[in-house]
C-alpha atoms as a PDB file:
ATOM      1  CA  UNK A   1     191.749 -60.025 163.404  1.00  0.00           C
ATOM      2  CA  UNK A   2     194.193 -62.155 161.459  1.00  0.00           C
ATOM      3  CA  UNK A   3     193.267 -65.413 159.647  1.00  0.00           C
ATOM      4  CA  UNK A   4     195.162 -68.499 160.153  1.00  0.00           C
ATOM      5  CA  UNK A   5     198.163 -69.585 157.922  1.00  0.00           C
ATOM      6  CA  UNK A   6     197.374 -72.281 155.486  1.00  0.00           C
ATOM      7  CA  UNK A   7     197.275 -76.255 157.016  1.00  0.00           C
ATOM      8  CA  UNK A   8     197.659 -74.582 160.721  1.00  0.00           C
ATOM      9  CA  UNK A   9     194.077 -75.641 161.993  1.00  0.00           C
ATOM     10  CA  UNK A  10     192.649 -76.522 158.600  1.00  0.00           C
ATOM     11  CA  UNK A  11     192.153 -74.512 155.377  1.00  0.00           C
ATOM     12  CA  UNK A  12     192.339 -71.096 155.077  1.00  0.00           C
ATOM     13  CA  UNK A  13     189.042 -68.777 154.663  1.00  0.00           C
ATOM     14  CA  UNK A  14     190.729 -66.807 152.241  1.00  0.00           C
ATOM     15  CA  UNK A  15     190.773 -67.150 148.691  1.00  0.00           C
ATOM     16  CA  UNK A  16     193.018 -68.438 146.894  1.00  0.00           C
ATOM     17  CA  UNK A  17     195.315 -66.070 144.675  1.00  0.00           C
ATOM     18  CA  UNK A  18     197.013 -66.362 141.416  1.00  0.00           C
ATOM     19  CA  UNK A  19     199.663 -68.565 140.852  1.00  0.00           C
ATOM     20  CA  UNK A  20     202.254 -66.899 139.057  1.00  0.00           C
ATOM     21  CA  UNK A  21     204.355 -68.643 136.003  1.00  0.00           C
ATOM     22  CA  UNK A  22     208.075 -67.410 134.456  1.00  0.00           C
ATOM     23  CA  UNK A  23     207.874 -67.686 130.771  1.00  0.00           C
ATOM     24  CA  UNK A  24     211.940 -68.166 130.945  1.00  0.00           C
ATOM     25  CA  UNK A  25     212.948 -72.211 130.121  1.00  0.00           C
ATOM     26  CA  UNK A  26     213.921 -73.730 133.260  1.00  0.00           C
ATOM     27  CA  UNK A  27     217.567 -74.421 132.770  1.00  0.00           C
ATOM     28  CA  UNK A  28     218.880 -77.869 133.103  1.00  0.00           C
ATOM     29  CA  UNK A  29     221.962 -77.488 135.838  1.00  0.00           C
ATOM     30  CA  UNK A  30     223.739 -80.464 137.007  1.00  0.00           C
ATOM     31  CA  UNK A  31     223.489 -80.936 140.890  1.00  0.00           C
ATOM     32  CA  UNK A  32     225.827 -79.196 142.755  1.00  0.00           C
ATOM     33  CA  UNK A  33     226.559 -76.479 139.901  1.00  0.00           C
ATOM     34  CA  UNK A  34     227.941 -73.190 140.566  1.00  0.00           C
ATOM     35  CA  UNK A  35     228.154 -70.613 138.155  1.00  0.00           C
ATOM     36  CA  UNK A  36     231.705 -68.838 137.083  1.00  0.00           C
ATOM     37  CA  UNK A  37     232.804 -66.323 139.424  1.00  0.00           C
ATOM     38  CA  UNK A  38     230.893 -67.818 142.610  1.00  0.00           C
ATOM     39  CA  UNK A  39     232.664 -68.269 145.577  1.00  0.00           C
ATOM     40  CA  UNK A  40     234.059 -71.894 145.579  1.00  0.00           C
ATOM     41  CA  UNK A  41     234.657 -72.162 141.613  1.00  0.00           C
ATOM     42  CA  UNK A  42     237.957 -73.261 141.136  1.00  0.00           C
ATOM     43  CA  UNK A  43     240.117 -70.510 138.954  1.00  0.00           C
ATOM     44  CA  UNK A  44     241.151 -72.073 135.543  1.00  0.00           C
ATOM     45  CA  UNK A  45     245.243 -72.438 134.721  1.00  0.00           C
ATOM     46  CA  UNK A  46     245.816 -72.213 138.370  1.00  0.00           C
ATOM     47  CA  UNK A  47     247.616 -75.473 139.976  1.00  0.00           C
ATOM     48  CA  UNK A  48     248.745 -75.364 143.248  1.00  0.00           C
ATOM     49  CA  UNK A  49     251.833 -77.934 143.015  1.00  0.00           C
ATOM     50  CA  UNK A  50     253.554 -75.396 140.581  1.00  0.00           C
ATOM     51  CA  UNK A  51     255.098 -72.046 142.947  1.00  0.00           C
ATOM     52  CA  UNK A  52     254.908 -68.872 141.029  1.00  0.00           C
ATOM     53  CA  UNK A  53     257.680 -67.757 139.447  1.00  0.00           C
ATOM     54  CA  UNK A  54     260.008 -65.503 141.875  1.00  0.00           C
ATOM     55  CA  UNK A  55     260.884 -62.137 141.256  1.00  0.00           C
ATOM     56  CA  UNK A  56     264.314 -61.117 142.211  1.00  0.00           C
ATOM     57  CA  UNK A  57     264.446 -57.753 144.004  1.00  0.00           C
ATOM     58  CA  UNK A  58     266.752 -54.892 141.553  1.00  0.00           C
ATOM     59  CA  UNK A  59     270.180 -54.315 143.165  1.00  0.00           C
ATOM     60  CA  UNK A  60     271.086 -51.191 144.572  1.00  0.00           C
ATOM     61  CA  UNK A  61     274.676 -49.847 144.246  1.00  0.00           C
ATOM     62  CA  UNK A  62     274.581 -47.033 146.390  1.00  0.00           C
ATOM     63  CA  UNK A  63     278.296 -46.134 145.752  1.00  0.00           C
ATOM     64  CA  UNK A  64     277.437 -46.305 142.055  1.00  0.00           C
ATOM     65  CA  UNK A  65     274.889 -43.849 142.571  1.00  0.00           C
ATOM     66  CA  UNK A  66     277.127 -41.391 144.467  1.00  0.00           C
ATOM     67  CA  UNK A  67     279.478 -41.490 142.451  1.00  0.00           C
ATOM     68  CA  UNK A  68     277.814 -40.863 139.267  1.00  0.00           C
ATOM     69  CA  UNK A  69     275.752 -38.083 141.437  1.00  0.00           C
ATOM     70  CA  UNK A  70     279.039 -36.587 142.551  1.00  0.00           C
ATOM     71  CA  UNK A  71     280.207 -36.422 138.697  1.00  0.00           C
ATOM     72  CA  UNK A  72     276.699 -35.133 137.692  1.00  0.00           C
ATOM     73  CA  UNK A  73     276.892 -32.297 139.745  1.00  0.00           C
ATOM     74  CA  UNK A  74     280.671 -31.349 138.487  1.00  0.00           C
ATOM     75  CA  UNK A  75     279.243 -31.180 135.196  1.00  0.00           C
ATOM     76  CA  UNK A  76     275.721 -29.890 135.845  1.00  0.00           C
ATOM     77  CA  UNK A  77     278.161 -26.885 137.779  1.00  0.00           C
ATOM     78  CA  UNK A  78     280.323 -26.294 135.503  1.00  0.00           C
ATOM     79  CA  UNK A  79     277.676 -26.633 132.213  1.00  0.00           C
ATOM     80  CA  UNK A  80     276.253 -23.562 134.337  1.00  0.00           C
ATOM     81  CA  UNK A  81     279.356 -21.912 134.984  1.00  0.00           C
ATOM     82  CA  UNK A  82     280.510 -21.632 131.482  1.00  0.00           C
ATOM     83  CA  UNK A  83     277.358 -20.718 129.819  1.00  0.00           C
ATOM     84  CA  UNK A  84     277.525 -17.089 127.789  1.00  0.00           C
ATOM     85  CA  UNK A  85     277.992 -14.150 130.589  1.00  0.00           C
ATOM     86  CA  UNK A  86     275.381 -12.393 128.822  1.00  0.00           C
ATOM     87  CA  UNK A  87     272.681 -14.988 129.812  1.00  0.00           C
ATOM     88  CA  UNK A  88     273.395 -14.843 133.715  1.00  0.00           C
ATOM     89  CA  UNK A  89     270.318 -13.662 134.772  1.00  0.00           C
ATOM     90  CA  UNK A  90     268.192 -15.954 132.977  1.00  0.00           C
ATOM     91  CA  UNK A  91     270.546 -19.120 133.610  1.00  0.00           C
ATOM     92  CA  UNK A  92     268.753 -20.038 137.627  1.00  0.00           C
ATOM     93  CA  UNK A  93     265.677 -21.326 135.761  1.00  0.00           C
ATOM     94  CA  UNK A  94     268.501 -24.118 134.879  1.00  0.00           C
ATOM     95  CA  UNK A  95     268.653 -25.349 138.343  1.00  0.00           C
ATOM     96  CA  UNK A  96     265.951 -27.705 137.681  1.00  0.00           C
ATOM     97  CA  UNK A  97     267.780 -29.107 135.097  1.00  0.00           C
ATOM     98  CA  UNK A  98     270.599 -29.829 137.707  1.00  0.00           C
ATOM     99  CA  UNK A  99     268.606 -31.076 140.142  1.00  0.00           C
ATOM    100  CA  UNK A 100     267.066 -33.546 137.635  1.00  0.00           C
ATOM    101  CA  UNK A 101     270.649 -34.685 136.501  1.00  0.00           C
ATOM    102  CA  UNK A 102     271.802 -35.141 139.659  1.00  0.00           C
ATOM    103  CA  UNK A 103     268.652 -36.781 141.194  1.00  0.00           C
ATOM    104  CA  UNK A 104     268.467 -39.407 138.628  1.00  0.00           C
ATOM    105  CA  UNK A 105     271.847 -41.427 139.077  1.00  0.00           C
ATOM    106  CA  UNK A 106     270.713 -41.458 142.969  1.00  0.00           C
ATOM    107  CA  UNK A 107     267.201 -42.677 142.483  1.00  0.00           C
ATOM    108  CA  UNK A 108     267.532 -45.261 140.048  1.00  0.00           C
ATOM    109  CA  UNK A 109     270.456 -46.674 141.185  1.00  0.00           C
ATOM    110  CA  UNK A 110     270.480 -45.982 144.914  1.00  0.00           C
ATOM    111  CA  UNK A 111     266.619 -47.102 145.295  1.00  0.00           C
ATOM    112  CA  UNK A 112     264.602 -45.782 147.878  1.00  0.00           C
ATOM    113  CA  UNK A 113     267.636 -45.258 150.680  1.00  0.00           C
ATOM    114  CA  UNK A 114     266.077 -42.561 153.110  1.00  0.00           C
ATOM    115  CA  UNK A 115     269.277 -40.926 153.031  1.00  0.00           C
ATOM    116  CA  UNK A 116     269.390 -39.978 149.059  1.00  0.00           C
ATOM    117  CA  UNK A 117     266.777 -38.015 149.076  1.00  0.00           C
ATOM    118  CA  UNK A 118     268.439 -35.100 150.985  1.00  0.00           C
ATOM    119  CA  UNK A 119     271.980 -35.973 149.726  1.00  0.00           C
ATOM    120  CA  UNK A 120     269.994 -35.359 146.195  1.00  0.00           C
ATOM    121  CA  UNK A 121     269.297 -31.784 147.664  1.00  0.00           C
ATOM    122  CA  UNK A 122     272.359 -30.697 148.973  1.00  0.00           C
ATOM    123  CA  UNK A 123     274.204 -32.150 145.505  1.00  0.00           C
ATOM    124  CA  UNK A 124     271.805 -29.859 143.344  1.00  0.00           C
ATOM    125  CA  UNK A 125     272.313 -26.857 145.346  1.00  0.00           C
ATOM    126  CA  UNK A 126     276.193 -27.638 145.565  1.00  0.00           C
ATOM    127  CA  UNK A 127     275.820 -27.836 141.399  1.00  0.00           C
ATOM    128  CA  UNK A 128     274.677 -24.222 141.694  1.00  0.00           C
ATOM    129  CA  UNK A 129     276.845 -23.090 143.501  1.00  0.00           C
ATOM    130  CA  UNK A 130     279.627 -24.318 141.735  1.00  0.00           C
ATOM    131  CA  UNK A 131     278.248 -23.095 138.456  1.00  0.00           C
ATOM    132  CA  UNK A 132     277.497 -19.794 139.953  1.00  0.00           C
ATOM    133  CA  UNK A 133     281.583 -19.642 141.246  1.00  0.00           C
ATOM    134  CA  UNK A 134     282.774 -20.607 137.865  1.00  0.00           C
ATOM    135  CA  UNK A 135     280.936 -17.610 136.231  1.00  0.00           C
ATOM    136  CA  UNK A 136     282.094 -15.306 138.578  1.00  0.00           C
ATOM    137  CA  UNK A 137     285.412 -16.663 137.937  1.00  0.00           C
ATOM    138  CA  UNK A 138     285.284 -16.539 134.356  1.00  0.00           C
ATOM    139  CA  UNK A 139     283.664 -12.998 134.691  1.00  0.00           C
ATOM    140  CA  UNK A 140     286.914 -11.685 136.585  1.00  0.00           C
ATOM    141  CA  UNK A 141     289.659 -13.820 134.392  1.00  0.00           C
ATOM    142  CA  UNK A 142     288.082 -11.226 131.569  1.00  0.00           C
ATOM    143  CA  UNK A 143     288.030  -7.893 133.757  1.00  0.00           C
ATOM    144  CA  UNK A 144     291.609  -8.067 135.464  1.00  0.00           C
ATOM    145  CA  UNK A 145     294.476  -9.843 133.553  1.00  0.00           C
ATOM    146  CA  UNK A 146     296.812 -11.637 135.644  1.00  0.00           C
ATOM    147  CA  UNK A 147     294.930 -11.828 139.459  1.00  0.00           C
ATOM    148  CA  UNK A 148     296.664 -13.302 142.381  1.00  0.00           C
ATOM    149  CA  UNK A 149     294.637 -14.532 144.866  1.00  0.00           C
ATOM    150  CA  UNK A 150     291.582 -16.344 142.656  1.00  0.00           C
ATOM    151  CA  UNK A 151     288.992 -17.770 145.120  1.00  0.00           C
ATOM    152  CA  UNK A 152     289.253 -14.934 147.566  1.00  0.00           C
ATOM    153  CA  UNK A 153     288.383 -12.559 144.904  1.00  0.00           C
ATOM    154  CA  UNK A 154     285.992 -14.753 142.933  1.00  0.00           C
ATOM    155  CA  UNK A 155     283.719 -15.482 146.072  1.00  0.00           C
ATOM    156  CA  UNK A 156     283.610 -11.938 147.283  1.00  0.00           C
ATOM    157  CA  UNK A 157     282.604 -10.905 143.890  1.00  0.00           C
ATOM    158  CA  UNK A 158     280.093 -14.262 143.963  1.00  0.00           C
ATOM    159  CA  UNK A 159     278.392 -12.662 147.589  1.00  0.00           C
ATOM    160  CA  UNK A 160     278.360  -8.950 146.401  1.00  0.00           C
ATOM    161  CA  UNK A 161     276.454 -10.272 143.418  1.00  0.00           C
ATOM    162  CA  UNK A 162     273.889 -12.376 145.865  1.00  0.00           C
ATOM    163  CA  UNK A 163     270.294 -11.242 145.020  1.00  0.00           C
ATOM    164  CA  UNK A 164     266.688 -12.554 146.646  1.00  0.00           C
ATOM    165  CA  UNK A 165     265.847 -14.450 143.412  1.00  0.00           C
ATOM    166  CA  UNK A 166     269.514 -16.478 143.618  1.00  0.00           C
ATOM    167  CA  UNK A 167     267.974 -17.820 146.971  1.00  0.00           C
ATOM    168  CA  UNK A 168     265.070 -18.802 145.401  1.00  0.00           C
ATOM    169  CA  UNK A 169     267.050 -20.506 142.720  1.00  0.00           C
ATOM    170  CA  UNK A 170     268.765 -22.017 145.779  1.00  0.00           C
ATOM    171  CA  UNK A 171     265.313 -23.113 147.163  1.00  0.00           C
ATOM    172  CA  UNK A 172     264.226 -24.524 143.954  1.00  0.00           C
ATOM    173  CA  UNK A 173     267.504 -26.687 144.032  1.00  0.00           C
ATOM    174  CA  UNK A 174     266.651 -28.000 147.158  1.00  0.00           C
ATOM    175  CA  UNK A 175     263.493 -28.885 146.745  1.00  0.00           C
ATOM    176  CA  UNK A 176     263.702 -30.013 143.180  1.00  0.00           C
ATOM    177  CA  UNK A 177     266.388 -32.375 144.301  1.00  0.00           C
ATOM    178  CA  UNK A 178     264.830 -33.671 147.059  1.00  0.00           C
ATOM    179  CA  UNK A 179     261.319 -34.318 145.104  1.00  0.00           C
ATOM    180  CA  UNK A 180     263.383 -35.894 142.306  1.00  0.00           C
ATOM    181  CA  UNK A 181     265.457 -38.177 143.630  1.00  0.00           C
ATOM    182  CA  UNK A 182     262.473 -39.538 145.717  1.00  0.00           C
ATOM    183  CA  UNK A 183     260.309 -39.902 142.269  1.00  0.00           C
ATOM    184  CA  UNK A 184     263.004 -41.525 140.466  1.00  0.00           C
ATOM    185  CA  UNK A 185     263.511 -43.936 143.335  1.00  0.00           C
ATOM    186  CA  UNK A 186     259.888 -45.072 143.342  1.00  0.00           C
ATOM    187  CA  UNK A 187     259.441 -45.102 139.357  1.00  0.00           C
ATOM    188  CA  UNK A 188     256.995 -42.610 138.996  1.00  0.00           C
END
């Protein structure tokens, strides 16, 4: 059986319990007070009649980017290419360096074209390869004195010479270009 709520149909049988006190001061608040960082405080410094300041978008000069890619990978080649002969089998750890070269012109000034990206790629692994023909050249300018036909020569040498870990080389230039220019295009 339940008893009856207080002032329902008179007073309660129960007995009466313990009021309870808070020994805190009872803060004098103005009326309709509400504290910092409620919903419905106005933020400080803010005014609505001034717009915030604009920021202008960063140009992109795509051609700018090419073109400075284009001469990146020229030099990034032929940096390769003429390095000491007697270093040429621990010079494909440098295609990461080329791929960095040429991926930063194209990122930072191109922006985040979709296109770059793979254009960043194909320009490391063309760096590469150019750097890996200019050895070979250089390596048969010293064997034979006076050869006629260069590039025939120099790119038969160049596939004879192909091993599995150039194609990983090759695979780290296309990756690491790809990767780079996208991370330099988003600022990261």
């Amino acid at each position: 059986m339940t008893a009856p709520a207080p002032g329902a149909d008179g007073p309660s049988p129960r007995p009466r319990t313990a009021q309870h006190f808070s020994v805190a001061p009872v803060l004098d608040t103005p009326e309709g007070y509400v504290a910092p960082g409620m919903p419905g405080v106005p933020v400080t410094g803010y005014t609505p009649d001034t717009p915030a300041p604009r920021r202008r978008a960063p140009r992109r000069r795509t051609a700018l980017a090419l073109a400075l890619a284009l001469l990146a990978t020229l030099l990034g080649g032929l940096a390769y290419g003429c390095a000491p002969l007697r270093a040429a089998d621990s010079l494909g750890w440098l295609t990461i360096a080329q791929a960095g070269l040429v991926a930063l012109p194209l990122g930072r000034l191109g922006g985040r074209n979709p296109l770059l990206p793979p254009l960043g790629a194909l320009l490391a692994a063309g760096a590469l390869l150019l750097g890996q023909l200019t050895q070979h050249l250089r390596l048969l300018l010293a064997t034979t004195p006076t050869p006629h036909p260069l590039l025939p020569q120099t790119l038969t040498g160049w596939r004879g010479d192909l091993r599995p870990l150039d194609l990983a080389f090759y695979a780290i230039a296309l990756i690491g270009g790809f990767l780079l220019t996208r991370r330099s295009a988003n600022g990261t």
